[in-house]
Protein backbone atom coordinates (compact mmCIF):
# COMPACT_ATOMS: atom_id res chain seq x y z
CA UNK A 1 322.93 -3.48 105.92
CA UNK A 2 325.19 -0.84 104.17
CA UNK A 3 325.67 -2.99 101.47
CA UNK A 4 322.19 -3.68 101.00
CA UNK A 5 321.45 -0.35 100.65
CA UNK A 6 324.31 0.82 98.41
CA UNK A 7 323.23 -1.58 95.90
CA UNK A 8 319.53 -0.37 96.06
CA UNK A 9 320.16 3.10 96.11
CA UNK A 10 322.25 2.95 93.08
CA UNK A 11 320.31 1.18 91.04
CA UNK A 12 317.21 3.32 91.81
CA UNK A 13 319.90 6.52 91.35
CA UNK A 14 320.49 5.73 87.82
CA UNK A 15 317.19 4.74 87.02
CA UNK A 16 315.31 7.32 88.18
CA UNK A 17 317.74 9.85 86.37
CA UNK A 18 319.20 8.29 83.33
CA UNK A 19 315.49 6.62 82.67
CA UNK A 20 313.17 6.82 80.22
CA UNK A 21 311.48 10.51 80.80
CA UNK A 22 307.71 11.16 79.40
CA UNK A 23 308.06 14.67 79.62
CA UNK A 24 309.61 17.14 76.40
CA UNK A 25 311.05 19.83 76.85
CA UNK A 26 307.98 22.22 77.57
CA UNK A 27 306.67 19.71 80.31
CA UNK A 28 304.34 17.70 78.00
CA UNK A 29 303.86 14.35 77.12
CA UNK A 30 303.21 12.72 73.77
CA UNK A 31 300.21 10.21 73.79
CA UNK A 32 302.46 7.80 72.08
CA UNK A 33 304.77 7.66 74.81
CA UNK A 34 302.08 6.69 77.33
CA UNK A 35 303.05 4.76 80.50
CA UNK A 36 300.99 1.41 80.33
CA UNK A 37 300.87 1.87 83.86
CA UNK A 38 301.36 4.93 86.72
CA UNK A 39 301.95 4.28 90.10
CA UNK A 40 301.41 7.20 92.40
CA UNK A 41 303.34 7.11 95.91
CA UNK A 42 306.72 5.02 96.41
CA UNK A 43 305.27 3.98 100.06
CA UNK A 44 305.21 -0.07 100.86
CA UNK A 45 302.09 -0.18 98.36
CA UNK A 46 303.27 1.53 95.51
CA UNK A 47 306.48 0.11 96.05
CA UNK A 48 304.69 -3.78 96.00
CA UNK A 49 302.62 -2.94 93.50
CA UNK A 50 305.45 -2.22 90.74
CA UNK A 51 307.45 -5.30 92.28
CA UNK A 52 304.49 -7.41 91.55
CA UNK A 53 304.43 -6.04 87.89
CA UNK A 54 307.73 -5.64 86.90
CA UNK A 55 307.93 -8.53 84.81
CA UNK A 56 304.85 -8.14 83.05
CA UNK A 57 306.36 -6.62 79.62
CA UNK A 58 304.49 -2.92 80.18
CA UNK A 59 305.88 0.07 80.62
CA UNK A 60 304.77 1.16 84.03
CA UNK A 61 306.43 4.61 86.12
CA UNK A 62 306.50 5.43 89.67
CA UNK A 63 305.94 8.87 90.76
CA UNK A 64 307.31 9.90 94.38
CA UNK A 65 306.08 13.22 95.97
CA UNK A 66 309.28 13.35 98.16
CA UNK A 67 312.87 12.10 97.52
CA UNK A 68 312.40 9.69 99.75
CA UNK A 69 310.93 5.95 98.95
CA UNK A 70 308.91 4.24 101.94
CA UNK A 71 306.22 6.11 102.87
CA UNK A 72 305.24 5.22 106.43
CA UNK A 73 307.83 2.64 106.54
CA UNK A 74 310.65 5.24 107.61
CA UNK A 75 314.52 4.13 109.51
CA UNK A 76 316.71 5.92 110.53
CA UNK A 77 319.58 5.35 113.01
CA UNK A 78 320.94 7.62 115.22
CA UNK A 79 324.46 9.19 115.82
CA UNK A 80 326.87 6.57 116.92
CA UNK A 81 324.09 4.07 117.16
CA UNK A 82 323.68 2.36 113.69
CA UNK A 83 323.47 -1.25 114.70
CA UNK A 84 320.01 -0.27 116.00
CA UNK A 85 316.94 0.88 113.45
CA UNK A 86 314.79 3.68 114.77
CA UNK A 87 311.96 2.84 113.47
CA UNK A 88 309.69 6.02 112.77
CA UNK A 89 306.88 3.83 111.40
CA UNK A 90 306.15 0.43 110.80
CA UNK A 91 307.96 -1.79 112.92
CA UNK A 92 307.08 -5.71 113.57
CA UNK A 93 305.19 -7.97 111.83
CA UNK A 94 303.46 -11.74 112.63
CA UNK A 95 304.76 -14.11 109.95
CA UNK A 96 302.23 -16.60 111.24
CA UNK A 97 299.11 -13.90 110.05
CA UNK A 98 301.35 -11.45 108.06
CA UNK A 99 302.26 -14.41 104.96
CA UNK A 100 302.53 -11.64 102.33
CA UNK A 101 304.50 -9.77 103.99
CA UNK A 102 306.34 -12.83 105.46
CA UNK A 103 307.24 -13.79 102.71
CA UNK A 104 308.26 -10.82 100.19
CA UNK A 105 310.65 -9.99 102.79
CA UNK A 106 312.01 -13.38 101.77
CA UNK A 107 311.98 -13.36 98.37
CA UNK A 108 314.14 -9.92 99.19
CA UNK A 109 316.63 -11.59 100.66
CA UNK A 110 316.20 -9.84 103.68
CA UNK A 111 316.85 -10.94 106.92
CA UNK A 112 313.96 -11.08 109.47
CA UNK A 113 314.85 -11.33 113.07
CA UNK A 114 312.91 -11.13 115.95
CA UNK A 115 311.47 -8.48 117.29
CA UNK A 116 312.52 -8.48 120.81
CA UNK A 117 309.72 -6.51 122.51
CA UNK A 118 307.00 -8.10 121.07
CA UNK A 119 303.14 -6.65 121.32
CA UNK A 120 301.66 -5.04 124.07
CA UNK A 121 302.41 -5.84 127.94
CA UNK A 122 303.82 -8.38 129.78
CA UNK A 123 303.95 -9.20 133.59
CA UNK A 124 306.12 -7.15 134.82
CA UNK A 125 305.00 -4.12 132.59
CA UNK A 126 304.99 -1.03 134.07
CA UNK A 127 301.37 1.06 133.96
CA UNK A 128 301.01 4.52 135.39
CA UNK A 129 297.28 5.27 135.99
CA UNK A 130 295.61 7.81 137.92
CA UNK A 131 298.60 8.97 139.56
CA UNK A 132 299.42 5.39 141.03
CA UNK A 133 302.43 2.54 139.36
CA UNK A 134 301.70 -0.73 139.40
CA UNK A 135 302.94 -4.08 137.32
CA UNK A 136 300.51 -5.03 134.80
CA UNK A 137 300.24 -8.50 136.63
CA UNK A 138 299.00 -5.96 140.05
CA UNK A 139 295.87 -4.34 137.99
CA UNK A 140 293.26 -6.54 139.46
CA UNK A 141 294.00 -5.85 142.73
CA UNK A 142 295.96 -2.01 142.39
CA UNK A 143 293.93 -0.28 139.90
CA UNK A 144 293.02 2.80 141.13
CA UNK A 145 288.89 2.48 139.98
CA UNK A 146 286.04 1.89 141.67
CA UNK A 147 285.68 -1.37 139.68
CA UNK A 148 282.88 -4.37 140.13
CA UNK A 149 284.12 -7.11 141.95
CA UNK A 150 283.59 -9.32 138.86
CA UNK A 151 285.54 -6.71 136.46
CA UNK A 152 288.85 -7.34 138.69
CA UNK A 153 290.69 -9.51 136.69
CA UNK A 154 293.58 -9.37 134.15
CA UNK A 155 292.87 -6.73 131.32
CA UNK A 156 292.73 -9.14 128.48
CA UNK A 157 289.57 -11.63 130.55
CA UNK A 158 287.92 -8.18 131.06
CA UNK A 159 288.11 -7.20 127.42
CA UNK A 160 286.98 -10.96 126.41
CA UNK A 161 284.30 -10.86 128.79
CA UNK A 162 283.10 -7.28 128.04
CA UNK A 163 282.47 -8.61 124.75
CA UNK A 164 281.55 -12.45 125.44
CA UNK A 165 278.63 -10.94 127.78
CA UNK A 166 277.00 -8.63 125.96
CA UNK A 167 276.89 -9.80 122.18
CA UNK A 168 275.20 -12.04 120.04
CA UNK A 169 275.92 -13.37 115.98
CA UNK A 170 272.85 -12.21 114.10
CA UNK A 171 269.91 -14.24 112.92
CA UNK A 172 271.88 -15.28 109.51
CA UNK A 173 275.02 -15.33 111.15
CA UNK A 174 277.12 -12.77 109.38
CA UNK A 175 277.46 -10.18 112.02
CA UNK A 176 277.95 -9.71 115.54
CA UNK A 177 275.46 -7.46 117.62
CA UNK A 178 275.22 -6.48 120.98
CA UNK A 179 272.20 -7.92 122.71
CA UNK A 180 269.87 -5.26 121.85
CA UNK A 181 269.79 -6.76 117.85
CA UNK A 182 272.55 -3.12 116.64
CA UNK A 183 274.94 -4.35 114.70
CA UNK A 184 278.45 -3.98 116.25
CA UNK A 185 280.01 -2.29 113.37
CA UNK A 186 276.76 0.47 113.43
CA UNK A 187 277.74 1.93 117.09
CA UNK A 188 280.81 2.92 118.25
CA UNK A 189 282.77 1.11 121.25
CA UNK A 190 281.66 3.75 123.55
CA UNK A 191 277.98 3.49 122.73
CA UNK A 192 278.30 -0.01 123.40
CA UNK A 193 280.88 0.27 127.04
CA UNK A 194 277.93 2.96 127.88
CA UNK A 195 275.10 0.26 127.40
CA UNK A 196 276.67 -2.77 129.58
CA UNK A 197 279.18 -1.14 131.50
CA UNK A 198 279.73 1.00 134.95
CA UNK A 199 281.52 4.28 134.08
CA UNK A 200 284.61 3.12 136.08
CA UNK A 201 285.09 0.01 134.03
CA UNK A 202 284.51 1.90 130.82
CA UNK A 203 286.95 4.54 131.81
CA UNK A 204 289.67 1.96 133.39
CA UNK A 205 289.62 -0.30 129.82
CA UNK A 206 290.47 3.11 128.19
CA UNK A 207 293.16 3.92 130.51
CA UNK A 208 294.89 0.78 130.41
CA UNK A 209 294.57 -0.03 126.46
CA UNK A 210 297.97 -0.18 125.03
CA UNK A 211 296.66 1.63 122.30
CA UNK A 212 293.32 3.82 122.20
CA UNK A 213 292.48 3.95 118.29
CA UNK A 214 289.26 1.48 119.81
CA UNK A 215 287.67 3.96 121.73
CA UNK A 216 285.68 7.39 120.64
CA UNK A 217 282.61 8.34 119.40
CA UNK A 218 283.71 7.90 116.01
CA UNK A 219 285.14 4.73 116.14
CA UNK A 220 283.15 1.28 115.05
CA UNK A 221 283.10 -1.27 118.14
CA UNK A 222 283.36 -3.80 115.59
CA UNK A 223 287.63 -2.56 115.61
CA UNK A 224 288.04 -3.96 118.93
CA UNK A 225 286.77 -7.41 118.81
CA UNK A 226 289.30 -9.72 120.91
CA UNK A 227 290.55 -12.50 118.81
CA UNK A 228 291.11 -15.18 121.39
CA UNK A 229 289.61 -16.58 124.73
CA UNK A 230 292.69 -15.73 127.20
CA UNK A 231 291.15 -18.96 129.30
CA UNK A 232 292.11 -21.09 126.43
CA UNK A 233 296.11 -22.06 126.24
CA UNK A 234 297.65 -20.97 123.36
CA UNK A 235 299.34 -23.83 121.51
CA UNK A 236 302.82 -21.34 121.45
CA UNK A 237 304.03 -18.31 122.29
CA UNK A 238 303.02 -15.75 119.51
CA UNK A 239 305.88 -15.05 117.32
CA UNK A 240 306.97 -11.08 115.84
CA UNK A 241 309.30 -10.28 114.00
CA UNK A 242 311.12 -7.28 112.33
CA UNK A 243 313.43 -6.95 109.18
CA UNK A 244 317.24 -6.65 110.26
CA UNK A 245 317.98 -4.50 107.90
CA UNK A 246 315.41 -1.87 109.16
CA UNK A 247 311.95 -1.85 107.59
CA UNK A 248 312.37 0.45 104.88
CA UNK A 249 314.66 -1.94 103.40
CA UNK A 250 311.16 -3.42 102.12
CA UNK A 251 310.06 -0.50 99.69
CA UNK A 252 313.70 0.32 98.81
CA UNK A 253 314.30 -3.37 97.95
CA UNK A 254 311.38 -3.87 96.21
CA UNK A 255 311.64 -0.85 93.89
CA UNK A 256 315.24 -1.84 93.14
CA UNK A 257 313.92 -5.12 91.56
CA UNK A 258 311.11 -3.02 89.73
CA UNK A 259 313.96 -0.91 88.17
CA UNK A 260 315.95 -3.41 87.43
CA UNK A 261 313.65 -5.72 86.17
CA UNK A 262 313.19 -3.54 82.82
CA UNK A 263 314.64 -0.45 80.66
CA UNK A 264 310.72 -0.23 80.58
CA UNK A 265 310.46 1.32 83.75
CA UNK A 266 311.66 4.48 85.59
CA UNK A 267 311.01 5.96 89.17
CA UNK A 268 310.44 10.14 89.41
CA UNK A 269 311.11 11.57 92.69
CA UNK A 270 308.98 14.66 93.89
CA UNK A 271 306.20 14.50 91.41
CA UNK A 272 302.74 15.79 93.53
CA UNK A 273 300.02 14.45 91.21
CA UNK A 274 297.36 17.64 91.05
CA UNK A 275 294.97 16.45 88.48
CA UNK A 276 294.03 13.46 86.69
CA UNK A 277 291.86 13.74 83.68
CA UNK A 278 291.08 11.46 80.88
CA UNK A 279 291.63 11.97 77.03
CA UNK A 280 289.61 11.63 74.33
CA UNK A 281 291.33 8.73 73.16
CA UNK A 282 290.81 6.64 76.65
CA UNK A 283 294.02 7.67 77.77
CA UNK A 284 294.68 9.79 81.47
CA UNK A 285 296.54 12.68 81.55
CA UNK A 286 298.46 13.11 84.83
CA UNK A 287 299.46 16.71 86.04
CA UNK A 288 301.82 17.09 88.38
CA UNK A 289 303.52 19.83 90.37
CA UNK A 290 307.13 19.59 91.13
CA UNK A 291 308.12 19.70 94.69
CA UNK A 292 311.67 20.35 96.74
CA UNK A 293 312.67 18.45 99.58
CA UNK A 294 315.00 20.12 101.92
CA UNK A 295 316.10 18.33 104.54
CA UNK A 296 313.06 16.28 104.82
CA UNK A 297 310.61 18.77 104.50
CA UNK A 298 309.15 18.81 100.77
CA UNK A 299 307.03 21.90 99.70
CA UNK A 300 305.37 22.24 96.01
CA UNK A 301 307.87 24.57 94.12
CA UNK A 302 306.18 27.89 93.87
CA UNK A 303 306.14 29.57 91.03
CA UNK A 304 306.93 26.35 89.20
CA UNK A 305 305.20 25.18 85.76
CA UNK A 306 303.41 22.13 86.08
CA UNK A 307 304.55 19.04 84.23
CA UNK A 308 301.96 16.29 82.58
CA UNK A 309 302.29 12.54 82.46
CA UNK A 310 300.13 9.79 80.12
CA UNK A 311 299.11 6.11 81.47
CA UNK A 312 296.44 4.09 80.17
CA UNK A 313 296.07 2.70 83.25
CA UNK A 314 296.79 4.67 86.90
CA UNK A 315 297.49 2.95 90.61
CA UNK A 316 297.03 5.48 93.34
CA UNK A 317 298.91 4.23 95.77
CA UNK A 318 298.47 7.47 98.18
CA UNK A 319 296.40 7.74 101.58
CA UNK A 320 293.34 9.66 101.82
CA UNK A 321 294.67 12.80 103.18
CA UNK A 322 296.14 12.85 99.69
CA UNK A 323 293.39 11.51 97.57
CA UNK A 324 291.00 14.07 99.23
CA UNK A 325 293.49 16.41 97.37
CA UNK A 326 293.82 14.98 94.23
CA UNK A 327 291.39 16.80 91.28
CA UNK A 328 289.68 13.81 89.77
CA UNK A 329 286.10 12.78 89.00
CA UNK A 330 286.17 9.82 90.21
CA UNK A 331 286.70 10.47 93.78
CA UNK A 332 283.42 13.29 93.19
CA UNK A 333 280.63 10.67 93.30
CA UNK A 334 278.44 11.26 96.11
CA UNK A 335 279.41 7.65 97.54
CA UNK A 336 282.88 7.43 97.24
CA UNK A 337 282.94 10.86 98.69
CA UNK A 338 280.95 9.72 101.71
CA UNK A 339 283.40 6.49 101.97
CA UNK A 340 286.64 9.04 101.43
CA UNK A 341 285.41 11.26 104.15
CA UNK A 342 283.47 9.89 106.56
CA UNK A 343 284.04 5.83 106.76
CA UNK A 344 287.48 5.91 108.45
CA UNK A 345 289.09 8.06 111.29
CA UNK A 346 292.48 8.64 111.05
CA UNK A 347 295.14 7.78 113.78
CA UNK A 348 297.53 10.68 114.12
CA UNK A 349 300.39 7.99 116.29
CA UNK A 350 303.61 9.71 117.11
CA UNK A 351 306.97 8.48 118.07
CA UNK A 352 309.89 9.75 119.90
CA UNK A 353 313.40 8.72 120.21
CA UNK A 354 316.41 9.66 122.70
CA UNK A 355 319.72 8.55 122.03
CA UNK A 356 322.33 8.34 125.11
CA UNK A 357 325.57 7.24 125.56
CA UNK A 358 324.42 4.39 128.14
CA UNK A 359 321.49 2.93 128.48
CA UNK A 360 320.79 4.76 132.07
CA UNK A 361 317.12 3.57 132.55
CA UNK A 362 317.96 0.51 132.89
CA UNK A 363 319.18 0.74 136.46
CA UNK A 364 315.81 2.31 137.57
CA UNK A 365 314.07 0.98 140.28
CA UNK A 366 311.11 0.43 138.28
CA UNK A 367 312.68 -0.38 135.41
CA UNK A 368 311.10 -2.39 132.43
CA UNK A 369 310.81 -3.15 128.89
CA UNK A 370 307.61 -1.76 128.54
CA UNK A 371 305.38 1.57 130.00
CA UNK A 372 301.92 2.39 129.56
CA UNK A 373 300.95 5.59 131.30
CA UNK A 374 297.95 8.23 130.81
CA UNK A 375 300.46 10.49 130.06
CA UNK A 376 301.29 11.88 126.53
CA UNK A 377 303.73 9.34 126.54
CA UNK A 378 300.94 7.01 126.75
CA UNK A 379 303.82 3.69 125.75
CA UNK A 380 307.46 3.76 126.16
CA UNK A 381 309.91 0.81 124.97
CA UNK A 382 313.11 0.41 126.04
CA UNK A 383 313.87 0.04 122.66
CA UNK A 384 317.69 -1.36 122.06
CA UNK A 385 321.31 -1.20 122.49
CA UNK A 386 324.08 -1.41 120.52
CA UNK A 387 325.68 -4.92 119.98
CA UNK A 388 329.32 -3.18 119.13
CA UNK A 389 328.89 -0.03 121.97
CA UNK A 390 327.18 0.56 125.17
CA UNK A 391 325.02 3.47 123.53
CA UNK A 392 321.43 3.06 123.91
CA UNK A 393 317.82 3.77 122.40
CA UNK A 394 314.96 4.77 124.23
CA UNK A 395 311.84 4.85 122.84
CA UNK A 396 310.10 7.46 124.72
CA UNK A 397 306.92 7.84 123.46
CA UNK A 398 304.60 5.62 121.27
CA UNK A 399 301.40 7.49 121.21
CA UNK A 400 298.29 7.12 119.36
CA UNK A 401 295.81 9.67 121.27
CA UNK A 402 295.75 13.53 120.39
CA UNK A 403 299.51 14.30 119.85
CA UNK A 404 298.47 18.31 119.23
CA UNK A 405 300.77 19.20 122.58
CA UNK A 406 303.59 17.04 120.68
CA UNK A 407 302.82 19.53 117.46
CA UNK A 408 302.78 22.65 119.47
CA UNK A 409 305.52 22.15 121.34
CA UNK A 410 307.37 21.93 117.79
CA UNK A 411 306.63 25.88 117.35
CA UNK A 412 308.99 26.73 120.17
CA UNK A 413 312.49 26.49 120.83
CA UNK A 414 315.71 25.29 118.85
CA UNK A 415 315.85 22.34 117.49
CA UNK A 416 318.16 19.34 119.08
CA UNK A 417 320.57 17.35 117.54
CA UNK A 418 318.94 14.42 115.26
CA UNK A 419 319.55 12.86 111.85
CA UNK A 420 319.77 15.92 110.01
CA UNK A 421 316.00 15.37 108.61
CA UNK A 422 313.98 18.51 109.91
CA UNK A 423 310.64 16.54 109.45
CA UNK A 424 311.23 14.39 112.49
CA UNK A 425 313.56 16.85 114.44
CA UNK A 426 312.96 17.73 118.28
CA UNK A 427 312.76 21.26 119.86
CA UNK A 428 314.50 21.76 123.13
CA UNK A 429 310.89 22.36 124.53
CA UNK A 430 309.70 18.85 123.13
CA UNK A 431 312.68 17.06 124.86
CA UNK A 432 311.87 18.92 128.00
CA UNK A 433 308.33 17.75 127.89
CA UNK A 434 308.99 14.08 126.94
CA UNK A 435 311.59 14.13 130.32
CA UNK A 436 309.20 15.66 132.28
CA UNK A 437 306.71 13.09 131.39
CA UNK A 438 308.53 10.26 131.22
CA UNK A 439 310.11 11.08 134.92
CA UNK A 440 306.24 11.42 136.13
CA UNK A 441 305.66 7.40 134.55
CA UNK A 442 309.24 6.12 136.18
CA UNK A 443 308.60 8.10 139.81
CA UNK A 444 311.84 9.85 139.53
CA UNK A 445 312.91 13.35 139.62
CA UNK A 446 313.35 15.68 136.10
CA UNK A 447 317.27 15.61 136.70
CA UNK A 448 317.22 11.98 136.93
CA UNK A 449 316.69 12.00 133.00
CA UNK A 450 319.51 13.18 131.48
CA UNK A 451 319.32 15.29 127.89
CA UNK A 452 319.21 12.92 124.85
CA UNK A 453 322.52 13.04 122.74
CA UNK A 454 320.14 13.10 119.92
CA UNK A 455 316.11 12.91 119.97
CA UNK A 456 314.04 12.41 117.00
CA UNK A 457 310.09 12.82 116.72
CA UNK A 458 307.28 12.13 114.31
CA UNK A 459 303.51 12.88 114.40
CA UNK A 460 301.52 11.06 111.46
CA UNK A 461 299.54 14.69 110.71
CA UNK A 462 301.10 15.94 107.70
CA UNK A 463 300.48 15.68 103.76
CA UNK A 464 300.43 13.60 102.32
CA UNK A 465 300.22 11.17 105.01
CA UNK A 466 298.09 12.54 107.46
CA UNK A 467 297.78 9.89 109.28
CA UNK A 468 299.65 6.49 110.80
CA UNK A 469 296.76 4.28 110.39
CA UNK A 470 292.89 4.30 110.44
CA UNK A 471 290.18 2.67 112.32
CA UNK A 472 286.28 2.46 110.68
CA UNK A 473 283.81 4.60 112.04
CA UNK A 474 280.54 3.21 113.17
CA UNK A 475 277.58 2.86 110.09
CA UNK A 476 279.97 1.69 107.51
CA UNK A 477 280.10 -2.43 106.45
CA UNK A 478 284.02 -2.66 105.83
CA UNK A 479 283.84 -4.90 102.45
CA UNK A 480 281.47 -2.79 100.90
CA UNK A 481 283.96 0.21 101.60
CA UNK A 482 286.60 -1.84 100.33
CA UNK A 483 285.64 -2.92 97.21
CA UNK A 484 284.11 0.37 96.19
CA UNK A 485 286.94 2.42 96.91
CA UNK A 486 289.79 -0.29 95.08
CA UNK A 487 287.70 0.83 92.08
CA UNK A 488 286.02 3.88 92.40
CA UNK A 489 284.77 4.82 88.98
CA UNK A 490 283.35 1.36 86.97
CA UNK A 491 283.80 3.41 83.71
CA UNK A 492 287.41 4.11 84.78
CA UNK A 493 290.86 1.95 84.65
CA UNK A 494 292.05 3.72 87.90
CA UNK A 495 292.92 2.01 91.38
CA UNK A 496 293.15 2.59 94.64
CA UNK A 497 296.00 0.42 96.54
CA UNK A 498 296.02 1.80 99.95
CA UNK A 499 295.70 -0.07 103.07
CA UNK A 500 293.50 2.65 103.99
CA UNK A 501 290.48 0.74 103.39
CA UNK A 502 291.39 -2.54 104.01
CA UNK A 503 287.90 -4.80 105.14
CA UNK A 504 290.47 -6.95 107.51
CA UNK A 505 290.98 -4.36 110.06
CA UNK A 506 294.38 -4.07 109.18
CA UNK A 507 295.03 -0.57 108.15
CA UNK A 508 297.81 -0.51 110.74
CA UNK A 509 299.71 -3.48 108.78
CA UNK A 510 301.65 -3.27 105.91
CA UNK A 511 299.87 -6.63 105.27
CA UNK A 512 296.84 -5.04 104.28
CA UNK A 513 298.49 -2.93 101.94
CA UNK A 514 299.72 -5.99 100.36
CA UNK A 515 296.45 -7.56 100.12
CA UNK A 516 294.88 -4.83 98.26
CA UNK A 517 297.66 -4.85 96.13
CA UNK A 518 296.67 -8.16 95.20
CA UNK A 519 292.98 -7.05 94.64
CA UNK A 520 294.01 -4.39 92.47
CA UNK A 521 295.81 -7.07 90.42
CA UNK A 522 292.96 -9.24 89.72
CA UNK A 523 291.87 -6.32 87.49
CA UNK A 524 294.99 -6.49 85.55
């Protein structure tokens, strides 16, 4: 993994500072130096986006608003632990449904492993609702609602049959509606629970759900559709898997082979595009203010002049926190303004990580792999231990509800010892929280969880992120979204490759990243 990495970083060291600069020395750029093509944001789609070009001849540039490449796909390890990879972001994949990203990893030379933990629960999962514990294979008959006879059965018949009973495919066949003729992805999954369901049911489904992005006003019910009869055997076990390597390794591998693909191409690192306007002669003009990143945290440089780029042809390759931001008339139409603002919700998931000398909750009497708990905790992995030590990660929290306590508690406090990257440190209140919390879920006492050696903590809120994932919001059809937004203006050679409006429902997958990556291309 070191090596991996050495070789990477170098390459992308020399290349982004010995390369081939478009900007004089008053911050300008000549028209005849014009990138053939810009690439805004280094995350997994820019990153995929110059690997899949970077044999095409042009002369194409990556610009980076941080130092750091990867976007949402983010590893660190912690003190003393760096056989395990905390993953801040992305995590697993399914190589069986996931073939693009199955198989770049590949052609990488990564290695992919398994993922050990899987998705969601198994039997002997621990949930902690309503104040009562119980094994996931003990909800039917331990839940603590007031359920229907007929609604006590495992959690994934009940989600099958919520939907099974009370939908219907539309006369032509193209949609699903519930069985008052509204389209699914018109109403949101609690319009529809409210229709067909008992408030206990409704409320118990929301409870249990590994993760909650499904449920809210504002959410489409079309995001929650199961994808498999549980009464039907599956053929074999369903198979995830991770990247040994840690999955940053992806974007940092693949923009190695960009930059050393051609002379043609360079990387810039803290570049925050402003403004993109187009010449006279068909050409864009790309203004950018430079930013600092200080241990983690990167700010705009005040005071700063701005510097200007040229591409004939622009990939934004940034989330929509960011392109909300970005001065361009393309993204003014009334349409794709309406799509930008309104289509999607965003999923502000958060993560935290303790580090310990041993891995102490293992011994617990109720001790499992996985959590699930109304808590702000809401899931907790035991997440590894080292092969070469007995030291220990626990993945505390995996949350994807309102993480505003987790922001607040930032404000007070010292911070703990991490990585030395202020942008996912801990406060000593945070750690206190996440014990108290996690002692609540486990039925033990506060001093039965010892302090973290080290503790590490992110919250998908800030720009240019803002946000893990998305999930549609109810009125919106997905592939007219889609196809829209990859090409906003129809007068204009600029892109959008962002799995941020991916038609597929996977905005929570680097795979549909990838996919409207390959989109994008077919315009190239």
């Amino acid at each position: 993994m070191v090596r991996f990495y050495s070789i990477v970083f170098v390459a992308i060291l020399i290349t982004s500072v010995m390369g081939f600069y478009v900007f004089d020395e008053n911050g300008n750029s000549g028209m005849s130096r014009c990138d053939d093509i810009a690439i805004i944001g280094a995350g997994v789609t820019g990153s995929y986006a110059a690997w899949r070009l970077r044999q095409s001849g042009l002369k194409i540039s990556m610009y980076e608003y941080s130092n750091r490449i990867g976007g949402r796909c983010f590893t660190v390890q912690l003190p003393g632990i760096s056989d395990v990879n905390v993953e801040m972001g992305a995590m697993r994949f399914l190589p069986d449904d996931h073939l693009l990203v199955n198989k770049t990893v590949s052609d990488l030379g990564l290695n992919i492993v398994d993922f050990e933990l899987g998705v969601g629960p198994s039997e002997d999962s621990l949930y902690y609702l309503r104040g009562r514990h119980m094994k996931y294979n003990e909800l039917p008959t331990h839940a603590p609602y007031n359920l229907p006879l007929e609604n006590r059965v495992d959690l994934k018949t009940l989600n099958w049959n919520v939907f099974k009973n009370f939908t219907v495919s539309s006369q032509n066949r193209d949609v699903l509606q519930s069985l008052d003729g509204v389209d699914l992805y018109m109403q949101s999954r609690d319009m529809y629970m409210a229709k067909y369901l008992d408030i206990e049911t409704a409320h118990y489904i929301r409870d249990s759900d590994s993760f909650i992005q499904g449920h809210g006003p504002d959410v489409a019910a079309a995001n929650s559709l199961p994808t498999s009869d549980p009464s039907v055997p599956s053929p074999s076990p369903r198979v995830v898997k991770t990247v040994q390597e840690g999955f940053q390794a992806i974007p940092m591998g693949l923009v190695g082979q960009f930059l050393q693909a051609s002379d043609k191409h360079s990387l810039y690192y803290n570049r925050h595009l402003k403004c993109l306007k187009r010449h006279a002669n068909g050409n864009y003009l790309l203004t950018f203010q430079p930013t600092t990143t200080v241990a983690g945290i990167t700010t705009d440089i005040k005071g700063r002049r701005a510097v200007t780029a040229c591409a004939k042809k622009v990939i934004l390759a940034i989330p929509r926190l960011a392109l909300e931001h970005l001065d361009w008339e393309g993204l003014r139409q009334e349409t794709v303004q309406d799509y930008l603002k309104h289509s999607l919700k965003e999923i502000n998931a958060g993560k935290i990580f303790f580090g310990y000398d041993q891995p102490w909750w293992r011994q617990l009497p109720k001790a499992t792999k996985y959590a699930v708990s109304m808590t702000p905790l809401s899931q907790t992995y035991d997440f590894g231990v080292s092969k070469t030590t007995s030291k220990g990660v626990l993945n505390t929290a995996y949350t994807d509800g309102d993480n505003r306590i987790w922001r607040e508690a930032l404000r007070f406090g010292d911070l703990v010892p991490g990585v030395g990257d202020n942008s996912i440190a801990m406060t000593n209140l945070s750690v206190y929280l996440a014990r108290k919390f996690y002692a609540e879920v486990f039925n033990i006492q506060l001093t039965d969880v010892p302090q973290p050696k080290s503790a590490v903590m992110i919250v998908w809120d800030q720009y240019p992120i803002g946000a893990a994932w998305y999930a549609w919001a109810p009125g919106y059809k997905w592939d007219e979204v889609e196809s829209r937004m990859i090409k906003p203006s129809a007068s204009d050679d600029v892109y959008i490759a962002s799995n941020v409006f991916s038609s597929n429902g996977r905005t929570g997958w680097i795979q549909g990243g990838m996919e409207i990556v390959e989109k994008v291309l077919n315009y190239f």
